[in-house]
C-alpha atoms as a PDB file:
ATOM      1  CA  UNK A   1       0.805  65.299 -42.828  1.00  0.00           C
ATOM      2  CA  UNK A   2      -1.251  64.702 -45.937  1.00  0.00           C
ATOM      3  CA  UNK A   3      -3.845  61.431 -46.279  1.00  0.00           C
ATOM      4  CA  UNK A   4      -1.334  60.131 -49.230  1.00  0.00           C
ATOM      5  CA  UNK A   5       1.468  60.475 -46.962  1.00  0.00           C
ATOM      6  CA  UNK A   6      -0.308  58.498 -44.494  1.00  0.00           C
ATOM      7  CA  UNK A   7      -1.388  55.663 -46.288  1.00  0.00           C
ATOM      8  CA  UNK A   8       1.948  55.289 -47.790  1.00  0.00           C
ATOM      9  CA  UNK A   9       3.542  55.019 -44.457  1.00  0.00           C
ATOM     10  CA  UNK A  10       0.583  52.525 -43.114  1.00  0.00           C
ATOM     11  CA  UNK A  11       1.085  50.592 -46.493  1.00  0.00           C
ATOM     12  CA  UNK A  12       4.807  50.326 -46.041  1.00  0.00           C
ATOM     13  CA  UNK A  13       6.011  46.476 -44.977  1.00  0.00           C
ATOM     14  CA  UNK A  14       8.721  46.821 -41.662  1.00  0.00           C
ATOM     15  CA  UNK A  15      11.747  44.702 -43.178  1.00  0.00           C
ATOM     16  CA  UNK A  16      13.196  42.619 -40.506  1.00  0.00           C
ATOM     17  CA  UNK A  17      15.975  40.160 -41.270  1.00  0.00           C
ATOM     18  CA  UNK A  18      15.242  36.470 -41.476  1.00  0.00           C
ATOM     19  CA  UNK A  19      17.344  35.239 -38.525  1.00  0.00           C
ATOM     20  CA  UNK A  20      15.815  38.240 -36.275  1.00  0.00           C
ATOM     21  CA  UNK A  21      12.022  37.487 -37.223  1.00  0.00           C
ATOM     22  CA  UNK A  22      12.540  33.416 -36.793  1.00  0.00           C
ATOM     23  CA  UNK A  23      13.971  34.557 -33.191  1.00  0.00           C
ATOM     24  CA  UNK A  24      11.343  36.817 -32.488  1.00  0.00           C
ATOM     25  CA  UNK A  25       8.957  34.211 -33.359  1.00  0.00           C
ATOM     26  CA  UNK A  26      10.530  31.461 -31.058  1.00  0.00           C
ATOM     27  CA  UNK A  27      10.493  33.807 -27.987  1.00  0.00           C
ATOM     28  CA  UNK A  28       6.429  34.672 -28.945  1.00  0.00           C
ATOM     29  CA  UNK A  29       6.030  30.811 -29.179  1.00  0.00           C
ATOM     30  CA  UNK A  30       7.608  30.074 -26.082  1.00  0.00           C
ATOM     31  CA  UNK A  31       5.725  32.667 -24.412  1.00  0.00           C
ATOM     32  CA  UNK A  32       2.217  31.365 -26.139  1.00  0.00           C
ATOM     33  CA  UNK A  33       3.113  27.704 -25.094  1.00  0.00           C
ATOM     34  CA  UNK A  34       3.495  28.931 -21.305  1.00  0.00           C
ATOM     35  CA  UNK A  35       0.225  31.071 -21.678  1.00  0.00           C
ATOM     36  CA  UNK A  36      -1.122  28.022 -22.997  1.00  0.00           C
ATOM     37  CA  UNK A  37       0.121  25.827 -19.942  1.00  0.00           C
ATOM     38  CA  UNK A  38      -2.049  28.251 -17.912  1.00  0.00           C
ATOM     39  CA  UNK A  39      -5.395  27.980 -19.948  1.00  0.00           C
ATOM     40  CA  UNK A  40      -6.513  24.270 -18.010  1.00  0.00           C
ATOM     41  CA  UNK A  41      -9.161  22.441 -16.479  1.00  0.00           C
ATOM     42  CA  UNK A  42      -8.188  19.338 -14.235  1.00  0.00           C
ATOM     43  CA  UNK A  43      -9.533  16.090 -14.689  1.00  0.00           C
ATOM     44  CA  UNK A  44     -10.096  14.178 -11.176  1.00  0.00           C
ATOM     45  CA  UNK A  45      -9.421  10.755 -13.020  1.00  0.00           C
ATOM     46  CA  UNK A  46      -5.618  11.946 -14.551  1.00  0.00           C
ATOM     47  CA  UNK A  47      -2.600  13.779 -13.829  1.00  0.00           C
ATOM     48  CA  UNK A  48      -2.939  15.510 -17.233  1.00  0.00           C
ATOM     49  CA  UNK A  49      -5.085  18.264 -17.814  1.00  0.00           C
ATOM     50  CA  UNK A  50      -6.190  19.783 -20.847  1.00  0.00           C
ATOM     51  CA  UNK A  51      -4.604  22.581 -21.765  1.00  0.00           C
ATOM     52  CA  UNK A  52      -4.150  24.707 -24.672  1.00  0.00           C
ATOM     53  CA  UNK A  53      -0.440  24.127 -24.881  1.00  0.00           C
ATOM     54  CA  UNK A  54      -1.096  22.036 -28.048  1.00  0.00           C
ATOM     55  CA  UNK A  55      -2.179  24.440 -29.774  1.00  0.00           C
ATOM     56  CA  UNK A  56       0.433  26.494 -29.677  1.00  0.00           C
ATOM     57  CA  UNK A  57       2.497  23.762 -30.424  1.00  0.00           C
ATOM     58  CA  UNK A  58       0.922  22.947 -33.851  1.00  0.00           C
ATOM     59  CA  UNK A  59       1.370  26.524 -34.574  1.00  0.00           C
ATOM     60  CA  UNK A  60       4.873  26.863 -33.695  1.00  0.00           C
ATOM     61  CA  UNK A  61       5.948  24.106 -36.496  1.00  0.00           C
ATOM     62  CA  UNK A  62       3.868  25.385 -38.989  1.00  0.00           C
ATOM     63  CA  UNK A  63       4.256  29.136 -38.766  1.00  0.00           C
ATOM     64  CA  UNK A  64       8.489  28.938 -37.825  1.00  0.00           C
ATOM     65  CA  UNK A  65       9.451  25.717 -39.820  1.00  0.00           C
ATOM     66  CA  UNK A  66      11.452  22.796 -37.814  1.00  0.00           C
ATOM     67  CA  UNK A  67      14.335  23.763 -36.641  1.00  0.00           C
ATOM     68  CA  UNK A  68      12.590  27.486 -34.968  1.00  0.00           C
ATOM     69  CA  UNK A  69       9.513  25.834 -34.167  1.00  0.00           C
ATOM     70  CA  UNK A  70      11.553  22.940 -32.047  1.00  0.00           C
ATOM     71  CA  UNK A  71      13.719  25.715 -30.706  1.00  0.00           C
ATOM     72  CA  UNK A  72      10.503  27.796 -29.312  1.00  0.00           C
ATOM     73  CA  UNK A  73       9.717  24.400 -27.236  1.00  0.00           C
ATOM     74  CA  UNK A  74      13.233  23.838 -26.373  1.00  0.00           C
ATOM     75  CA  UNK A  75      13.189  27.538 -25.313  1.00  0.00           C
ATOM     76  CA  UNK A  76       9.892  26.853 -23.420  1.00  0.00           C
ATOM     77  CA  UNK A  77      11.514  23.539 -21.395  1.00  0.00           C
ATOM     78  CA  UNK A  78      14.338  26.088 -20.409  1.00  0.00           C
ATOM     79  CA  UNK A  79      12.445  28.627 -18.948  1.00  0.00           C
ATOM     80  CA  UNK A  80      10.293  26.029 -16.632  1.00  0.00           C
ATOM     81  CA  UNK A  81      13.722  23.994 -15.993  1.00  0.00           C
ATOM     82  CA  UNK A  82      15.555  27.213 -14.773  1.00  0.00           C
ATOM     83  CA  UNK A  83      12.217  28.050 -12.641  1.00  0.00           C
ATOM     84  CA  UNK A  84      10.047  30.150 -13.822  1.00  0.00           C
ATOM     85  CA  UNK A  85       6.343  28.827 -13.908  1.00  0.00           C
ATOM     86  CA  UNK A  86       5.795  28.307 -17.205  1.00  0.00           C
ATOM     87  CA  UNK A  87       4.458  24.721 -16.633  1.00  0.00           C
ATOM     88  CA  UNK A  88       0.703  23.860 -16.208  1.00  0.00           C
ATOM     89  CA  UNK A  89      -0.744  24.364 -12.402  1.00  0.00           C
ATOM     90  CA  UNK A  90       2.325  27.018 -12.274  1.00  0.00           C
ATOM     91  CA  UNK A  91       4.706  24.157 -12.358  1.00  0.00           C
ATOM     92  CA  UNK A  92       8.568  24.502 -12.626  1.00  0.00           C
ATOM     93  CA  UNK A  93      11.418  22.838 -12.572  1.00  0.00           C
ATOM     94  CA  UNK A  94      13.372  19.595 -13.601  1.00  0.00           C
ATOM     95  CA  UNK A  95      10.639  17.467 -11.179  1.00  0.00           C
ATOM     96  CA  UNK A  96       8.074  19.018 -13.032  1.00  0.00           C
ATOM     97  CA  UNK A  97       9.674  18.064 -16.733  1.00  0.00           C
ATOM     98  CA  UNK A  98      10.339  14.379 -15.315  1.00  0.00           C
ATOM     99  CA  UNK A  99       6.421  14.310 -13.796  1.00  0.00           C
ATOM    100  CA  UNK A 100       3.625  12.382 -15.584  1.00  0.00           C
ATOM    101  CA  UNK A 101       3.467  15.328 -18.246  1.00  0.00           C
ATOM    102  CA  UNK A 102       7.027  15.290 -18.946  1.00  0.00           C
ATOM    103  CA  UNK A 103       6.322  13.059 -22.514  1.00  0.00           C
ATOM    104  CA  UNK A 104       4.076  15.557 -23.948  1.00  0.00           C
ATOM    105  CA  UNK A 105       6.387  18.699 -22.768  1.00  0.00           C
ATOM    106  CA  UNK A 106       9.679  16.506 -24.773  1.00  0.00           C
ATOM    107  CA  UNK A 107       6.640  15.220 -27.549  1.00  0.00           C
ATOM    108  CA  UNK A 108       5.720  19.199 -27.907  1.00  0.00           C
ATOM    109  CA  UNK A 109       9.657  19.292 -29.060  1.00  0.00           C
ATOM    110  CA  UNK A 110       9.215  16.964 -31.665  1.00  0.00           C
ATOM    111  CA  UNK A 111       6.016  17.727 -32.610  1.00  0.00           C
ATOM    112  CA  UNK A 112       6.881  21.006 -33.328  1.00  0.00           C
ATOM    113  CA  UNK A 113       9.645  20.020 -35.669  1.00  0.00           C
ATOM    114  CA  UNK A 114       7.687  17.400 -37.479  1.00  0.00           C
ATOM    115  CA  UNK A 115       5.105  19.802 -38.429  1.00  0.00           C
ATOM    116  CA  UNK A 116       7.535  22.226 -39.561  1.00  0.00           C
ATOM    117  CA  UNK A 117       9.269  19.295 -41.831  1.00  0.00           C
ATOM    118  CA  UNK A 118       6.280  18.881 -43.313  1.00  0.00           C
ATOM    119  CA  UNK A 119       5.142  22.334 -44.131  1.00  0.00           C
ATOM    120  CA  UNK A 120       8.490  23.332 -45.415  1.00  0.00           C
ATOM    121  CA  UNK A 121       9.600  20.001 -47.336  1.00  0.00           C
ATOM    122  CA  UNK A 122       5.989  20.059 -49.107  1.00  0.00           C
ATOM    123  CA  UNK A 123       5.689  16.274 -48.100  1.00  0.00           C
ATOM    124  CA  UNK A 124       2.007  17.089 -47.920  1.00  0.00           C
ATOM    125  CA  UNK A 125       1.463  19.507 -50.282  1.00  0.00           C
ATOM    126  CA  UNK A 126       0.221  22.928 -49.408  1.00  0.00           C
ATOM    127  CA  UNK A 127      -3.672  22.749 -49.207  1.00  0.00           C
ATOM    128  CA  UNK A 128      -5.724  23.025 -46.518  1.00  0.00           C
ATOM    129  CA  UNK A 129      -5.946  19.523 -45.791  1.00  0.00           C
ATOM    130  CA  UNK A 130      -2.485  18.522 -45.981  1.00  0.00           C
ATOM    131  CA  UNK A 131      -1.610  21.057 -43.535  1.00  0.00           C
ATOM    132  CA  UNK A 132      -4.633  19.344 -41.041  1.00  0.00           C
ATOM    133  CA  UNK A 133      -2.734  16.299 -41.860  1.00  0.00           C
ATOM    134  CA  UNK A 134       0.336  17.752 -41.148  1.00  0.00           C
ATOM    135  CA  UNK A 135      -0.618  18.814 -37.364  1.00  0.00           C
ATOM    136  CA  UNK A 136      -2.462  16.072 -36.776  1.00  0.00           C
ATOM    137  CA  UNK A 137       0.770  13.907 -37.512  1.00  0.00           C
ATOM    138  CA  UNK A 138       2.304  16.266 -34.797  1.00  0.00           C
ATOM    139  CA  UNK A 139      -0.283  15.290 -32.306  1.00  0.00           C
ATOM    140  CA  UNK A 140       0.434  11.799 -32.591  1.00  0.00           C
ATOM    141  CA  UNK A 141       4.092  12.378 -32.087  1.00  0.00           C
ATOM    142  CA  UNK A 142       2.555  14.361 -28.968  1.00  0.00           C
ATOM    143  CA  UNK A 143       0.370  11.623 -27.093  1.00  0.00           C
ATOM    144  CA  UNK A 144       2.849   8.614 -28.381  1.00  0.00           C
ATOM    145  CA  UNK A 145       5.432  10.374 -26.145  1.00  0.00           C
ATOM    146  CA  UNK A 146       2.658  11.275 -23.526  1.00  0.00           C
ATOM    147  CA  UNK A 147       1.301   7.837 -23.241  1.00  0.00           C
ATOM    148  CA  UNK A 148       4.801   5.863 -23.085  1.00  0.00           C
ATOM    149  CA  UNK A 149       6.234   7.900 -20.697  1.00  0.00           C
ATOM    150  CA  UNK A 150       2.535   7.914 -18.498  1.00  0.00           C
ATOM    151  CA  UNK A 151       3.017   4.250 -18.925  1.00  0.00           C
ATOM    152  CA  UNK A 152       6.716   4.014 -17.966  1.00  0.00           C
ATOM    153  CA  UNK A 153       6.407   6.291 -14.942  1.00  0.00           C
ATOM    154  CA  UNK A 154       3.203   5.151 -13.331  1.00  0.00           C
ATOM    155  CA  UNK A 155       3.819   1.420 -14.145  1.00  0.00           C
ATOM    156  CA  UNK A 156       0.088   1.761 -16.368  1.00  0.00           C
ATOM    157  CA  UNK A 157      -0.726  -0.935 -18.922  1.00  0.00           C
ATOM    158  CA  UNK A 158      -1.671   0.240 -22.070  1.00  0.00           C
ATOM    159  CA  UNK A 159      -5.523   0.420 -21.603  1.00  0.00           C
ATOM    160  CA  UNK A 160      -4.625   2.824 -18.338  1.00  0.00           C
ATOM    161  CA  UNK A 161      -2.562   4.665 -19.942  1.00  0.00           C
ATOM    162  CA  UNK A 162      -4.885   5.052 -23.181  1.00  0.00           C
ATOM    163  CA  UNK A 163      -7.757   6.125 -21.156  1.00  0.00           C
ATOM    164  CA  UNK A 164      -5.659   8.349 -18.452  1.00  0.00           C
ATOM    165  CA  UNK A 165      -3.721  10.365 -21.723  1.00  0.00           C
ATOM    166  CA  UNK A 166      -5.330   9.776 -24.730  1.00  0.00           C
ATOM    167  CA  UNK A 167      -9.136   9.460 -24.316  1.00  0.00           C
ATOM    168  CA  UNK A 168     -10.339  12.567 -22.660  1.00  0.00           C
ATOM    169  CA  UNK A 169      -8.386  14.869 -25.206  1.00  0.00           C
ATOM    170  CA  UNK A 170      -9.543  13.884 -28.271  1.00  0.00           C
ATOM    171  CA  UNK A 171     -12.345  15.992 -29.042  1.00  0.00           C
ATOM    172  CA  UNK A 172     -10.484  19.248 -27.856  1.00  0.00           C
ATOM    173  CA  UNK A 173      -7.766  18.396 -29.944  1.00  0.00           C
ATOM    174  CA  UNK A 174      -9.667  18.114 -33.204  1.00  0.00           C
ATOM    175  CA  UNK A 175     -11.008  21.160 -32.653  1.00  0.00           C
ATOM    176  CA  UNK A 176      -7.122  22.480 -31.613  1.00  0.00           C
ATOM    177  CA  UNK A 177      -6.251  21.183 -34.590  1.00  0.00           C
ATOM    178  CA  UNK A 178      -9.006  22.658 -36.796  1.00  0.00           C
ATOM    179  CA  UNK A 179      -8.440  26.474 -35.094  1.00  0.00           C
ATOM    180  CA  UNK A 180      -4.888  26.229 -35.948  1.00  0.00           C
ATOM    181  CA  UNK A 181      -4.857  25.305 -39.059  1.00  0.00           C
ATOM    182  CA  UNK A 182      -7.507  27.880 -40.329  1.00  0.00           C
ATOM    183  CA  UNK A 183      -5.328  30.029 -38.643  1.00  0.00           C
ATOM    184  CA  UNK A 184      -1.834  28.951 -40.511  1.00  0.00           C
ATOM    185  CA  UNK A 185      -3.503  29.226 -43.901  1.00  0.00           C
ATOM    186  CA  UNK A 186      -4.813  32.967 -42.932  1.00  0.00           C
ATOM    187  CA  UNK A 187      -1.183  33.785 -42.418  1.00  0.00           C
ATOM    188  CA  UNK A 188       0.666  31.874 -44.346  1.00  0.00           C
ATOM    189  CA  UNK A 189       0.512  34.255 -47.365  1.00  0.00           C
ATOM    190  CA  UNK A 190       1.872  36.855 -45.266  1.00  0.00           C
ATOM    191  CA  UNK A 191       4.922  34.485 -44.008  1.00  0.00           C
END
């Protein structure tokens, strides 16, 4: 085979249907999320750990849109509620999703659609900011859900709960947020 020949066939673009590539892309973000889940240090004053999941999560609304990017964390509740250990500390299981990180596994849900509205709907318009604004208004969605249910479940008041599932994560999720989207605009040309 000639050089010419081979650069046309390494120049050519695979054509995949939408509805294939947007499923493809919710089974990769599921899978990221639980790789994500596994990626965590343990903090001896909380039963939430950081964790990468986040980031994942930001990813998943931006790159697939709302309704895929909710789907790949729906997808991702399934697969630890029919057991497989998808969950942080290897965790599975309805227990698990009903434990003290069960708000920020349902806020990862609608976080991930949130994001999505807003990249698709152009609410914040498409510069690099608005899409940091974007993900950032998915994180809130995140540790609103995280906090209330930390606060329902262990009977916290709101300080407790603040400083048990808010505090500690707050630098590593401005940088989270700050990876993914410098990541989003370096693909979003190609989505």
């Amino acid at each position: 085979m000639n050089s010419v020949a081979f650069q046309g066939i390494l120049n050519k673009e695979i054509i995949i249907d939408k509805t294939t590539s947007r499923v493809a892309g919710c089974l990769v973000f599921a899978l990221f999320t639980a790789i994500g889940a596994y990626v965590r240090i343990p903090l001896f004053f909380t039963p939430v750990p950081l964790t990468l999941q986040t980031f994942f999560v930001l990813l998943s609304g931006a790159v697939l849109g709302r309704k895929w990017g909710a789907a790949s964390q729906v997808l991702y509740l399934s697969l630890g509620a029919f057991g497989l250990p998808v969950f942080q500390g290897y965790g599975y299981g309805i227990s698990h999703i009903f434990g003290p990180t069960g708000g920020y596994l349902f806020g990862f849900i609608c976080a991930a659609y949130v994001i999505g509205y807003f990249t698709e709907s152009g609410v914040f318009e498409k510069k690099s900011f608005s899409i940091f604004l974007a993900m950032i208004t998915g994180l809130v969605v995140v540790y609103l859900c995280g906090i209330a249910w930390l606060k329902l479940l262990l009977g916290a008041n709101l300080k407790s709960a603040l400083v048990m599932g808010l505090y500690p994560f707050l630098l590593g999720e401005v940088i989270k947020v700050i990876a993914a989207s410098y990541i989003y605009l370096g693909l979003r040309s190609r989505l």
